[in-house]
C-alpha atoms as a PDB file:
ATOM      1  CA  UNK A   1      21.212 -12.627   7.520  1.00  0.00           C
ATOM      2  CA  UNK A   2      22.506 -14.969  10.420  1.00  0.00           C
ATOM      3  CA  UNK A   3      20.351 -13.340  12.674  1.00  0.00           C
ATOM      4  CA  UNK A   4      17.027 -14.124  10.738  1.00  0.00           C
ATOM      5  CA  UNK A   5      18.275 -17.810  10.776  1.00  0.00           C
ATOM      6  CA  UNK A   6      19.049 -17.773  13.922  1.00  0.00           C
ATOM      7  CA  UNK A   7      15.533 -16.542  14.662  1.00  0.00           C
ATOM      8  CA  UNK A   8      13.911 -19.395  12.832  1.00  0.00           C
ATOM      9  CA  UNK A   9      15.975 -22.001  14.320  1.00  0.00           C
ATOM     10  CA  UNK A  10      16.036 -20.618  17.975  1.00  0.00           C
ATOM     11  CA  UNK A  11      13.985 -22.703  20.408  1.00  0.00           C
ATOM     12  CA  UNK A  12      12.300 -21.251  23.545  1.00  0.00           C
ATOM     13  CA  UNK A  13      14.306 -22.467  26.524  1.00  0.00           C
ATOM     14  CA  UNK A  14      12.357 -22.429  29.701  1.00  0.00           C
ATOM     15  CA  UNK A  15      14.149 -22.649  33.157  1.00  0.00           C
ATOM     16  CA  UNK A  16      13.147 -24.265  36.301  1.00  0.00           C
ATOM     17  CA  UNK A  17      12.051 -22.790  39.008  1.00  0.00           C
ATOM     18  CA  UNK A  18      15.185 -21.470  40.825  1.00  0.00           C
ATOM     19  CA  UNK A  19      16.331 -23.159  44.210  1.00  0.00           C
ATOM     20  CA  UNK A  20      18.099 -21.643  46.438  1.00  0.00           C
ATOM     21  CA  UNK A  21      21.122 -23.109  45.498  1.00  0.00           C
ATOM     22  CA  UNK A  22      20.455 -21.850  41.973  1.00  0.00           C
ATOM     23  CA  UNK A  23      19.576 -18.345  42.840  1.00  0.00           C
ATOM     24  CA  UNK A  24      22.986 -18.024  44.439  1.00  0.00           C
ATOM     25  CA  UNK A  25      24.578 -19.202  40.967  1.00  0.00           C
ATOM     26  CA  UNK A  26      22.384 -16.865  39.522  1.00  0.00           C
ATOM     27  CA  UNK A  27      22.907 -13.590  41.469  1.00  0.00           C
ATOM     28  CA  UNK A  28      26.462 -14.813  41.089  1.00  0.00           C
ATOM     29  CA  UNK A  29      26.537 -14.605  37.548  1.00  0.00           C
ATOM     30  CA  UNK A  30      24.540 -11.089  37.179  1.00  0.00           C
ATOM     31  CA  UNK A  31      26.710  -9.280  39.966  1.00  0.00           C
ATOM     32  CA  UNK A  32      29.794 -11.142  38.591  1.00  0.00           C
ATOM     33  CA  UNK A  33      32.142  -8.056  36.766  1.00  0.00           C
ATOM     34  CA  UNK A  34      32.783 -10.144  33.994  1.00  0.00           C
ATOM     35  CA  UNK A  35      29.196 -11.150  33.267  1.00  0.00           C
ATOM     36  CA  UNK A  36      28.667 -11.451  29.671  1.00  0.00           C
ATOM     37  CA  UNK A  37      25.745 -11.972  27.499  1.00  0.00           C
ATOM     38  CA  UNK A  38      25.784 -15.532  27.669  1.00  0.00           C
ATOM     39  CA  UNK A  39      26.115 -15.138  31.183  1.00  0.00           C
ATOM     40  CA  UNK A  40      23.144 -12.670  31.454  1.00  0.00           C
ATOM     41  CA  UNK A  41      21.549 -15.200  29.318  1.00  0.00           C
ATOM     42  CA  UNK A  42      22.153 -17.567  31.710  1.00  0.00           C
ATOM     43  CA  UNK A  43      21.112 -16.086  34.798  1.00  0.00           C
ATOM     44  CA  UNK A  44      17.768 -15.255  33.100  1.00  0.00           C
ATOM     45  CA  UNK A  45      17.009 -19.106  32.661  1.00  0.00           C
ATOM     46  CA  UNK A  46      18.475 -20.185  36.610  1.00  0.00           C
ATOM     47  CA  UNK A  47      15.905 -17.601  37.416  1.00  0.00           C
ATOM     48  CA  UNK A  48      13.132 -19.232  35.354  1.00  0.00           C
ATOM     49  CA  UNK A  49      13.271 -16.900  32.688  1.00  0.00           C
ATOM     50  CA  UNK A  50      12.345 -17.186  28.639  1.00  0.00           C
ATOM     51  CA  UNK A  51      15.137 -16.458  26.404  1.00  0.00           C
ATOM     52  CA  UNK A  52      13.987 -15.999  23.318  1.00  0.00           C
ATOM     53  CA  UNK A  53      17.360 -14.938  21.476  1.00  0.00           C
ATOM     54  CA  UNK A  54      18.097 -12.599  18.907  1.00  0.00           C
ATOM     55  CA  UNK A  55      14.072 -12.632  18.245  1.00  0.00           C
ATOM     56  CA  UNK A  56      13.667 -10.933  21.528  1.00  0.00           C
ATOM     57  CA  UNK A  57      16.903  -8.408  21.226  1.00  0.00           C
ATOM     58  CA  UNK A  58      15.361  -7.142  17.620  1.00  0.00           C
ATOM     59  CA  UNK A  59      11.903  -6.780  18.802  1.00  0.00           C
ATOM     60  CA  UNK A  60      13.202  -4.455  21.672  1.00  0.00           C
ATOM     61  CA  UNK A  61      15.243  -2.867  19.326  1.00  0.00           C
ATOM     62  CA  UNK A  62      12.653  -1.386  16.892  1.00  0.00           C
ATOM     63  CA  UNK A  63       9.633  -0.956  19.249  1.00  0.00           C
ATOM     64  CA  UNK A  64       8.619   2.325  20.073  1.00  0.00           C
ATOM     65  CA  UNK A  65       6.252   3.678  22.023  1.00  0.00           C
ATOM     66  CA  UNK A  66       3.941   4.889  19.056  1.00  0.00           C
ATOM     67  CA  UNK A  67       4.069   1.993  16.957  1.00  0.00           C
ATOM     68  CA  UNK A  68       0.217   0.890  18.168  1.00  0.00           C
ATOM     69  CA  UNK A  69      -0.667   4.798  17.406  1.00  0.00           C
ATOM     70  CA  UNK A  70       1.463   3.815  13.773  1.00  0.00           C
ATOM     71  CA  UNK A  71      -0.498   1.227  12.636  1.00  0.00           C
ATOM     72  CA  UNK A  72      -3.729   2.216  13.777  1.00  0.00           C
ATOM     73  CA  UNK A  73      -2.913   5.280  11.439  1.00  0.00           C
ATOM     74  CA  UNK A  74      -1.904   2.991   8.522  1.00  0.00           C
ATOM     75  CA  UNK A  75      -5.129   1.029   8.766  1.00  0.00           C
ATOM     76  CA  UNK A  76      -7.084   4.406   8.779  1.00  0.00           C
ATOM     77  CA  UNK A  77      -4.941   5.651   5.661  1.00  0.00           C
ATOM     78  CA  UNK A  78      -5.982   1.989   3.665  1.00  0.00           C
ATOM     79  CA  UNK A  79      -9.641   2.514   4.238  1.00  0.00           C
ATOM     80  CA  UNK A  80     -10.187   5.942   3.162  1.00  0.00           C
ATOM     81  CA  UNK A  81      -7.594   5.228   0.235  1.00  0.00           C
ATOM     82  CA  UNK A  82     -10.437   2.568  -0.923  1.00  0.00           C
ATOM     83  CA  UNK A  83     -13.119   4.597  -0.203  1.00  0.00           C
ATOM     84  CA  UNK A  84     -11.635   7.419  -2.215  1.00  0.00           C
ATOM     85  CA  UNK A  85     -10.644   4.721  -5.153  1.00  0.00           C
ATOM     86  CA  UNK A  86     -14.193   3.440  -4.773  1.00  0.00           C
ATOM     87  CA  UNK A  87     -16.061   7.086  -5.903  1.00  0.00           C
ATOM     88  CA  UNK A  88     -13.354   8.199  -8.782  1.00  0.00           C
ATOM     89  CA  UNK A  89     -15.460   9.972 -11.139  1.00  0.00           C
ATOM     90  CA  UNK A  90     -16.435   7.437 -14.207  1.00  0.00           C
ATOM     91  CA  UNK A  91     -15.757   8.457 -17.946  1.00  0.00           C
ATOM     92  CA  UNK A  92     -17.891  10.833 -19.484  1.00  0.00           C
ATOM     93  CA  UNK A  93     -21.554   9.787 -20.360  1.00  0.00           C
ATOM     94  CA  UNK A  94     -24.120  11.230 -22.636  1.00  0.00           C
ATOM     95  CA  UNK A  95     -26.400  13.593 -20.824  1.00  0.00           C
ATOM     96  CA  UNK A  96     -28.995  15.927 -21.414  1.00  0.00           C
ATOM     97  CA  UNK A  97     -28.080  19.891 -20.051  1.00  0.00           C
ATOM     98  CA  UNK A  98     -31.821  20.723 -19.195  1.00  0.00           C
ATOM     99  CA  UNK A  99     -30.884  24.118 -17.943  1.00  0.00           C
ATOM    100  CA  UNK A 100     -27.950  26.979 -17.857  1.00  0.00           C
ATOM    101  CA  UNK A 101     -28.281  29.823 -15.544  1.00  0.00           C
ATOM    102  CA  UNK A 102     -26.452  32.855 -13.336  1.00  0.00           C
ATOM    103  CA  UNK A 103     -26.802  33.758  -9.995  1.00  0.00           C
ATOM    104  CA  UNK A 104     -25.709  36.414  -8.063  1.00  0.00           C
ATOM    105  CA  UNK A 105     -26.488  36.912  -4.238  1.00  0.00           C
ATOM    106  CA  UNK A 106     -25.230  40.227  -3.798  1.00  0.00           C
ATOM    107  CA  UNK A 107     -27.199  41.424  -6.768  1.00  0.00           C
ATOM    108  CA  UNK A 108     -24.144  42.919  -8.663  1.00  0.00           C
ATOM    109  CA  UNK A 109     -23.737  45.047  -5.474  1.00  0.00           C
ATOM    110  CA  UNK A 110     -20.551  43.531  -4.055  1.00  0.00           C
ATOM    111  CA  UNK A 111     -17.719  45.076  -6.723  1.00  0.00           C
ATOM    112  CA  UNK A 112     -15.231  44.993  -7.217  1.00  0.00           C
ATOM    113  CA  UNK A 113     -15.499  41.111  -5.607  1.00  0.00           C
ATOM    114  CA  UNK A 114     -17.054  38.687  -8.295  1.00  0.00           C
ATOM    115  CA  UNK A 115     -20.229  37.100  -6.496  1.00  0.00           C
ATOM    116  CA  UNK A 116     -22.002  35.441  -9.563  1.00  0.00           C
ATOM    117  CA  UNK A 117     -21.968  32.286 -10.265  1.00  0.00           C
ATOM    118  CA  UNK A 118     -23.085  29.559 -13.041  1.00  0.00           C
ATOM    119  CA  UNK A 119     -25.381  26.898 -12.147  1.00  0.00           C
ATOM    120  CA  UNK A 120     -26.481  24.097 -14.199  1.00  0.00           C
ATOM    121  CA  UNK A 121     -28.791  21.240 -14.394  1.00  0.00           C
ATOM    122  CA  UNK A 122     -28.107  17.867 -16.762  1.00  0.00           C
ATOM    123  CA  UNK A 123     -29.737  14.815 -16.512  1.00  0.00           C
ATOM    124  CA  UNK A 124     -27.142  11.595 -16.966  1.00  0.00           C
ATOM    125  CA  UNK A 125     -27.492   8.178 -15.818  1.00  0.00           C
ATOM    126  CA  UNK A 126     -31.451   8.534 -15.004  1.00  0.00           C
ATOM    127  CA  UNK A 127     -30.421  10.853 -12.119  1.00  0.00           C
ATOM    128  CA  UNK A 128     -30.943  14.614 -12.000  1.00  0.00           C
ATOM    129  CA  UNK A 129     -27.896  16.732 -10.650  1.00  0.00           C
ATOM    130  CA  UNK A 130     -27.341  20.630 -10.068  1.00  0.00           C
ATOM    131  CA  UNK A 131     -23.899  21.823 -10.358  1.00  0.00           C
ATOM    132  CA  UNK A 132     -22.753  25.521  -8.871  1.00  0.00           C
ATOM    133  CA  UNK A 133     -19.475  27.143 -10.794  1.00  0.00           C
ATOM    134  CA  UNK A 134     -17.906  30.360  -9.441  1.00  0.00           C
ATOM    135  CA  UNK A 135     -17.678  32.816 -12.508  1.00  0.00           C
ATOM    136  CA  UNK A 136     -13.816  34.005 -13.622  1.00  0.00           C
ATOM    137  CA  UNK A 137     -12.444  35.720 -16.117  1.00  0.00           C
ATOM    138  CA  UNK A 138     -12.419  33.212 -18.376  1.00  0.00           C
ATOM    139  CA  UNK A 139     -16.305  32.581 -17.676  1.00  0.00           C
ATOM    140  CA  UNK A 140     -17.571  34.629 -20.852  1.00  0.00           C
ATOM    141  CA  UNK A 141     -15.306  32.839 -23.236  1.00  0.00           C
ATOM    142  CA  UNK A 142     -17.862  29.428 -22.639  1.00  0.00           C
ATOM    143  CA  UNK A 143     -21.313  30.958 -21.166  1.00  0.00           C
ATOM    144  CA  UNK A 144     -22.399  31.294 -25.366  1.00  0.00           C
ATOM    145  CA  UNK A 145     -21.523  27.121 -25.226  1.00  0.00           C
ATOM    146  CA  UNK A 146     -23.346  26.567 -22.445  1.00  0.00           C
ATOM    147  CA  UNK A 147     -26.415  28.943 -23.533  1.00  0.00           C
ATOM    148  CA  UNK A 148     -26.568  26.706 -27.161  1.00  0.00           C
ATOM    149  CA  UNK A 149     -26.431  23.781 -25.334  1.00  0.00           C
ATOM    150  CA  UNK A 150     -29.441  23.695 -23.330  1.00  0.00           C
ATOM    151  CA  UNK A 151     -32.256  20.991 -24.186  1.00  0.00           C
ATOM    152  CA  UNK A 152     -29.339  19.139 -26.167  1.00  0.00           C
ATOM    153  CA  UNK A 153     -26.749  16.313 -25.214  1.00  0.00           C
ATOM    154  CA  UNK A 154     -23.671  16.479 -23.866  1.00  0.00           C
ATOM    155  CA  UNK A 155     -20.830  14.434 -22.388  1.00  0.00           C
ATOM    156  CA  UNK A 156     -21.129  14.249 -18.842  1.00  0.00           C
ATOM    157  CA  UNK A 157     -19.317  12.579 -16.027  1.00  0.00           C
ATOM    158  CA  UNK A 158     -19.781  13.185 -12.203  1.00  0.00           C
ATOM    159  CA  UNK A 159     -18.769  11.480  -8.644  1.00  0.00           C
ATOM    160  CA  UNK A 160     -20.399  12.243  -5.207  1.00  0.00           C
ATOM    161  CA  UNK A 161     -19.442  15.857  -4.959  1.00  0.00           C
ATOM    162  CA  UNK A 162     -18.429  16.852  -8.569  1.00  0.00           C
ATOM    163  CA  UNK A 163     -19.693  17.081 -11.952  1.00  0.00           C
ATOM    164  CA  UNK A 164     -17.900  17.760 -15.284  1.00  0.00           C
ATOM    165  CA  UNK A 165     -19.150  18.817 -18.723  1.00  0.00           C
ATOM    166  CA  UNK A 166     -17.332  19.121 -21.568  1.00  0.00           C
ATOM    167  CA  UNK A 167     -18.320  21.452 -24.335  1.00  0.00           C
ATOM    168  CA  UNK A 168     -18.199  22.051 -28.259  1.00  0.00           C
ATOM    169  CA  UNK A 169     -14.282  23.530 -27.676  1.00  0.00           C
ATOM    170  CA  UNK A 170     -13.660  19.814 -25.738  1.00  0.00           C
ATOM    171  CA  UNK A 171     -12.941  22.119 -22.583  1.00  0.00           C
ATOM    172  CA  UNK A 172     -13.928  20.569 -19.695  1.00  0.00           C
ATOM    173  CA  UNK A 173     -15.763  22.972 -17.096  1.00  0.00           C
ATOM    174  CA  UNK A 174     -15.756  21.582 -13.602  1.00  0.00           C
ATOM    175  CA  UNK A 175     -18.979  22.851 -11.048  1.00  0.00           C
ATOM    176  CA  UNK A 176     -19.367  21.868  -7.892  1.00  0.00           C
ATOM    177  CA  UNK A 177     -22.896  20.456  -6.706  1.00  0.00           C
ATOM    178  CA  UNK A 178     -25.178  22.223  -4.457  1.00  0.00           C
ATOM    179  CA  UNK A 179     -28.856  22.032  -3.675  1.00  0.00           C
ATOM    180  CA  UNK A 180     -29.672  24.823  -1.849  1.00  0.00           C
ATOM    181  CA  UNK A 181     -30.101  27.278  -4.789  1.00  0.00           C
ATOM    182  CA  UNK A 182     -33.752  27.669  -5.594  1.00  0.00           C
ATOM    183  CA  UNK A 183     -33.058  29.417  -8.982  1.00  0.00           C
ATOM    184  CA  UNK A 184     -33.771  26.941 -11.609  1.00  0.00           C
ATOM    185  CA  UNK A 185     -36.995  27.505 -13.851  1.00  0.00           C
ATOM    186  CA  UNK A 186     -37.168  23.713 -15.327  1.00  0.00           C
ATOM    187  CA  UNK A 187     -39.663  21.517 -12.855  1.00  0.00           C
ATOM    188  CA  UNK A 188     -37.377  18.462 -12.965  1.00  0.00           C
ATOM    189  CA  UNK A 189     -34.707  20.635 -11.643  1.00  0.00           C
ATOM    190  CA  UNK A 190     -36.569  21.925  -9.167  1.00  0.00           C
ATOM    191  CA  UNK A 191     -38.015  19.098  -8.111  1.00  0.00           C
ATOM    192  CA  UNK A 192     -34.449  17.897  -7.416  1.00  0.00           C
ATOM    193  CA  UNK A 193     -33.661  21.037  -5.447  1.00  0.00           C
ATOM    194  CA  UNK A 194     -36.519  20.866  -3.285  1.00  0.00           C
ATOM    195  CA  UNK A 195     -36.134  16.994  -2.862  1.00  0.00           C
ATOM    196  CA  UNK A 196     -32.450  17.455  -1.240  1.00  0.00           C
ATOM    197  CA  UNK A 197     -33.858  20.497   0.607  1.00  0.00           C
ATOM    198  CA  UNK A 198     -37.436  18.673   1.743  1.00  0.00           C
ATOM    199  CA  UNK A 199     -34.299  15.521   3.364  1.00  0.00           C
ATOM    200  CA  UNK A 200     -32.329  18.171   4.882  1.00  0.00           C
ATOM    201  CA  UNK A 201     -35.348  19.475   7.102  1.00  0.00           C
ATOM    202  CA  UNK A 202     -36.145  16.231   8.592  1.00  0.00           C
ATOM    203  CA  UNK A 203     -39.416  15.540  10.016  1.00  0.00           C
ATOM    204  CA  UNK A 204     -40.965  19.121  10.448  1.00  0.00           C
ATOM    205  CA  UNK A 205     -43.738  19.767  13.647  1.00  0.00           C
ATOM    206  CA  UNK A 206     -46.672  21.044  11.786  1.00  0.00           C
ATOM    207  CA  UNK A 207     -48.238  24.276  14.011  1.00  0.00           C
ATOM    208  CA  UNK A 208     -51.583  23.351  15.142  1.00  0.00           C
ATOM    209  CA  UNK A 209     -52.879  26.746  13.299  1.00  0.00           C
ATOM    210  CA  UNK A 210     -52.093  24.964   9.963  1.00  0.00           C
ATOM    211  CA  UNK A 211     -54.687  22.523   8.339  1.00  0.00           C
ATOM    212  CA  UNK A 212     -53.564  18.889   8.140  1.00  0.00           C
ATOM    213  CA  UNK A 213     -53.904  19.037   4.297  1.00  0.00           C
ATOM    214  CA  UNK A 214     -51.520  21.712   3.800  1.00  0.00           C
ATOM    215  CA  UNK A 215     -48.797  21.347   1.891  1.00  0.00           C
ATOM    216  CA  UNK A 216     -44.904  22.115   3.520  1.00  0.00           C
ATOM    217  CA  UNK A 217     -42.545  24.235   0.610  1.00  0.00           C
ATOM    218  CA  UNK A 218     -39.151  24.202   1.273  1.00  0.00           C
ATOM    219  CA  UNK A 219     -37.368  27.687   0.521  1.00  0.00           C
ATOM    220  CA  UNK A 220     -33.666  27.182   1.014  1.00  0.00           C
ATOM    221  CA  UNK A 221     -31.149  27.651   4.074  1.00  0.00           C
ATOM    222  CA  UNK A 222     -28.095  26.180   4.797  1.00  0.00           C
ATOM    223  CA  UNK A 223     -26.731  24.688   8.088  1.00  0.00           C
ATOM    224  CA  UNK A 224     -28.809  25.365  10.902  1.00  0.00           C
ATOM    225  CA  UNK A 225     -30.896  27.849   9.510  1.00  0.00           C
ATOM    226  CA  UNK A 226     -33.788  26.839   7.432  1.00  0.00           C
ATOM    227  CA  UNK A 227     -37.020  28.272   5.474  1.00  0.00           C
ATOM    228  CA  UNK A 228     -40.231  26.628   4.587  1.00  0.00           C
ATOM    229  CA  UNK A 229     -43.391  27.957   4.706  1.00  0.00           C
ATOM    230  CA  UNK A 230     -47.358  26.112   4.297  1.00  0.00           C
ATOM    231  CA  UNK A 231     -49.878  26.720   1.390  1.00  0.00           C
ATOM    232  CA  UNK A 232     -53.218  24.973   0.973  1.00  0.00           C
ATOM    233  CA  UNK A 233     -55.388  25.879  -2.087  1.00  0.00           C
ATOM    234  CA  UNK A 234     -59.245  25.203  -2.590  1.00  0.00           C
ATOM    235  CA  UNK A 235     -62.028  25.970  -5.349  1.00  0.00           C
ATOM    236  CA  UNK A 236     -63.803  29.233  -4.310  1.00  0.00           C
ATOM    237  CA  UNK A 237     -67.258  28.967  -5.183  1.00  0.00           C
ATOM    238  CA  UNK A 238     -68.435  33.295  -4.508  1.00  0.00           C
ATOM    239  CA  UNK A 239     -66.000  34.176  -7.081  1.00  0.00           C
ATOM    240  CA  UNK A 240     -65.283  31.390  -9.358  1.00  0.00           C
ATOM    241  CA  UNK A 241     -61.616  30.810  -8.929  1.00  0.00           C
ATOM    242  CA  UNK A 242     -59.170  29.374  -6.643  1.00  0.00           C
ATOM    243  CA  UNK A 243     -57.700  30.311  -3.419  1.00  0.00           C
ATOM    244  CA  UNK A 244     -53.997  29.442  -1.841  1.00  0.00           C
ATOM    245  CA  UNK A 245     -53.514  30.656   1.655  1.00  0.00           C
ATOM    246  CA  UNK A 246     -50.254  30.721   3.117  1.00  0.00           C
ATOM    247  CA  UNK A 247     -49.012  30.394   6.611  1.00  0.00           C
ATOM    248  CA  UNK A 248     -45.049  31.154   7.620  1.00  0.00           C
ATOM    249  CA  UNK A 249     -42.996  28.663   9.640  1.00  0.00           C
ATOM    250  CA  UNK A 250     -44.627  29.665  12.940  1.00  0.00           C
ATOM    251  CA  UNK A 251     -47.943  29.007  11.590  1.00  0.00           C
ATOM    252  CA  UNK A 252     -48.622  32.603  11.231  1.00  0.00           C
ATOM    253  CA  UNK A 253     -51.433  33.263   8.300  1.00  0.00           C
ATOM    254  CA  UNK A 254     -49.510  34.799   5.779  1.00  0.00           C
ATOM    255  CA  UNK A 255     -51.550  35.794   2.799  1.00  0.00           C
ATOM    256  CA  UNK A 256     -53.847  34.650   0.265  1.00  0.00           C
ATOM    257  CA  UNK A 257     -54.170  34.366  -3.703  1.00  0.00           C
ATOM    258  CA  UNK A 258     -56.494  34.001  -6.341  1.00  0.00           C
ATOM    259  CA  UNK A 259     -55.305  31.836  -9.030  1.00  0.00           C
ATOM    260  CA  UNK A 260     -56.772  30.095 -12.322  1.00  0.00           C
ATOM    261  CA  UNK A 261     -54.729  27.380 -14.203  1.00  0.00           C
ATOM    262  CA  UNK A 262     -52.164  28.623 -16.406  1.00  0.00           C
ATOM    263  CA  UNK A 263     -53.758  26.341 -18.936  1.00  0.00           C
ATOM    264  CA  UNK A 264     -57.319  28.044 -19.849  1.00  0.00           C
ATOM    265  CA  UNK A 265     -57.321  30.599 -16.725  1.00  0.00           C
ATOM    266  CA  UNK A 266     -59.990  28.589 -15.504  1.00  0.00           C
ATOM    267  CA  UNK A 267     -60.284  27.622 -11.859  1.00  0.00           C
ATOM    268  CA  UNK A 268     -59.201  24.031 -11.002  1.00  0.00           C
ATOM    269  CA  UNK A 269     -61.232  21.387  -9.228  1.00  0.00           C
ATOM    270  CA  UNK A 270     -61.300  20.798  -5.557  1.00  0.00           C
ATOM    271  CA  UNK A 271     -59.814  17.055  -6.518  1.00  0.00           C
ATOM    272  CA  UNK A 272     -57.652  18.254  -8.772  1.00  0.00           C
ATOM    273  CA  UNK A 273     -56.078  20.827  -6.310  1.00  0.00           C
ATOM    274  CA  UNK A 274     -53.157  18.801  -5.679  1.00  0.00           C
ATOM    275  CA  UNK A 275     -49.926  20.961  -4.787  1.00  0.00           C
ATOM    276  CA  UNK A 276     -46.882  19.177  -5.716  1.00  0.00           C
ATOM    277  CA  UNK A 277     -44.134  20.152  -2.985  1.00  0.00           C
ATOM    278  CA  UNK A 278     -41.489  19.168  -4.759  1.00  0.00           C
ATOM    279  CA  UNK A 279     -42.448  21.886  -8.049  1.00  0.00           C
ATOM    280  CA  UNK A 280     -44.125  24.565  -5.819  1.00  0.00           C
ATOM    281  CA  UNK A 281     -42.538  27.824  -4.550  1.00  0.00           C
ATOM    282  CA  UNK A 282     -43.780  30.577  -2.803  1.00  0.00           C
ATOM    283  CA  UNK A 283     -46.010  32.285  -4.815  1.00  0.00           C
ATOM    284  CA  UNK A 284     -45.678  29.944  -7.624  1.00  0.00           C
ATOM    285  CA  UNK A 285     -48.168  26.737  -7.361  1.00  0.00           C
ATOM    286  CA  UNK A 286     -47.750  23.593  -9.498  1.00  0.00           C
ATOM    287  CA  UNK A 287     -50.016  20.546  -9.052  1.00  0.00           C
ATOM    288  CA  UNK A 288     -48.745  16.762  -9.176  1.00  0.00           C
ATOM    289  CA  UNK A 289     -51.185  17.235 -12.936  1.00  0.00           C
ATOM    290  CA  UNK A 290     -48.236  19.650 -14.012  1.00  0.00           C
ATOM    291  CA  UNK A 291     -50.792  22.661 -13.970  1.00  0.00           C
ATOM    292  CA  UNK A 292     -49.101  25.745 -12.789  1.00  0.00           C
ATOM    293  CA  UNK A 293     -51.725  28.005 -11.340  1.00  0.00           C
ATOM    294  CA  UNK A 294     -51.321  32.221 -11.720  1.00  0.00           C
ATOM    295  CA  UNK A 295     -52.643  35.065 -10.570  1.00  0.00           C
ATOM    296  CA  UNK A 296     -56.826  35.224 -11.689  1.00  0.00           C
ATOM    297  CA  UNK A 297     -55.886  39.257 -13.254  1.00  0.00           C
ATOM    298  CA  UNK A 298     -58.778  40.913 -11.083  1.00  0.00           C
ATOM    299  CA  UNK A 299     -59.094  43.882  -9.098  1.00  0.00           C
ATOM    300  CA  UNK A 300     -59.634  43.289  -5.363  1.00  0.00           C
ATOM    301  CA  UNK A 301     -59.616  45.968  -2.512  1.00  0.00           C
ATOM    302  CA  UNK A 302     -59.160  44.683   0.775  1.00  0.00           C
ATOM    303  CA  UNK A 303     -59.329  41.296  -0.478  1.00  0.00           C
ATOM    304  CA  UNK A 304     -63.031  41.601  -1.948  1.00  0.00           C
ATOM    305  CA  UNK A 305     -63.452  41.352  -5.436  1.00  0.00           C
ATOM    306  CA  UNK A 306     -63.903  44.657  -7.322  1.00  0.00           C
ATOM    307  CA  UNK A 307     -67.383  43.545  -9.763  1.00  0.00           C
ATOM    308  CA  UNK A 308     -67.857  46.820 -11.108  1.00  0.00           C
ATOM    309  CA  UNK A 309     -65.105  49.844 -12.554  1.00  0.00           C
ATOM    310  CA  UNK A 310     -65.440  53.164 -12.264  1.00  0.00           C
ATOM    311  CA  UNK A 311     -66.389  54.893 -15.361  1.00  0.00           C
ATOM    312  CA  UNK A 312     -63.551  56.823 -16.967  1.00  0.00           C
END
């Protein structure tokens, strides 16, 4: 390790200017056939050079052209390493499996090519997440677990993309989560779903053929493509019920419904018509109350209300 001491103990020796007197020496010494490296050393300093030594010599040595590209790659690679470090999934946490479901977009239609899927929903932490597993063979062997499970506890633990249960067995099913899968029958779940989905579609232009009061659903899409439609609902007074009209994207009028509560299949007052975006699908009306509102069960043709049957 001469060299390092050497290094440490090397002062920076700065020539004068060169004279002509010097220069001659100097030229003398560079063209001279039996110029050494002192003597190159030397010539460097009549010139008005900095010789910094053996400092200099290893520097040149192992610089490359790519070292800036190097260590601008090495910072990168320490950053993302702590990000990554930073969102390890924690240990597994008591949660509450609120719902177990399949799915299948292709309708059992796409054989032999498995296109069903599980999907759950579990509560953990105070936060709500949905979780999308691609069925295998092996899928049947756990579904019953799953199935008993629902409405009970059970270990949980999750990160940003990822969530893991582990059932009765102690296997340890991994599903991915998504939240672009309207399927899910429980409101908290679907309030989730439709929460993600209301963020993804930003702020929305409202078409001037839709009333200011009506409410925006979210129905799914991925990407670039996304579907929402409008609903409004309001006590009708001629028929005793109430109505939800519907209007597409475009602001097209859709369609209209007579509902009652769910509750008592009466119909619900004009203040307490309140449609809760984040429970309501198409079709299917909940109100920030929790009242789901259904079809009223009567006979209409054309839209007006049939008052009297036809005798058998």
């Amino acid at each position: 390790m001469a060299w390092k001491n050497e290094c440490l103990t090397d002062r920076v020796r700065v020539g004068v200017r060169a004279s002509v007197g010097s220069s001659t020496t100097a030229n003398a010494l560079l063209t001279s056939p039996n110029a050494s490296e002192g003597h190159s050393s030397e010539a460097y300093l009549a010139l008005g050079g900095i010789d910094r030594g053996p400092c200099a010599r290893l520097y040149s040595r192992y610089r490359t052209r790519t070292m800036p590209q190097k260590c601008f790659g090495f910072c990168l690679l320490l950053f993302f390493s702590s990000v990554l470090l930073g969102t390890l999934p924690a240990d597994y946490q008591t949660g509450l499996l609120l719902e177990a479901t399949t799915y299948d977009w292709c309708h059992a239609d796409c054989g032999p090519f498995t296109t069903e899927s599980a999907l759950i929903c579990v509560q953990v932490e105070g936060k709500t997440l949905i979780g999308e597993f691609n069925l295998d063979v092996n899928w049947r062997d756990y579904q019953p677990q799953l199935q008993a499970a629902q409405g009970k506890s059970i270990p949980v633990r999750y990160d940003n993309r990822s969530v893991w249960l582990r059932l009765a067995d102690a296997k340890q099913v991994h599903f991915s989560q998504r939240y672009d899968l309207d399927q899910m029958k429980t409101p908290a779940c679907t309030a989730e779903i439709h929460r993600h989905m209301l963020r993804s579609l930003g702020d929305v232009k409202r078409p001037a053929t839709v009333p200011a009061d009506a409410i925006l659903i979210p129905e799914g899409g991925r990407f670039f493509w996304h579907y929402y439609s409008w609903v409004r609902c309001s006590f009708d007074e001629p028929e005793h019920d109430n109505i939800c009209t519907y209007w597409d994207k475009a602001g097209h009028k859709d369609y209209e419904s007579h509902v009652v509560s769910e509750k008592d299949h009466r119909p619900v007052s004009q203040n307490d018509l309140q449609v809760d975006a984040y429970t309501t699908r198409h079709n299917e009306v909940r109100l920030r109350n929790g009242i789901a509102l259904v079809p009223d069960g009567r006979a209409r043709v054309n839209g007006k209300l049939v008052t009297q049957q036809p005798k058998p």
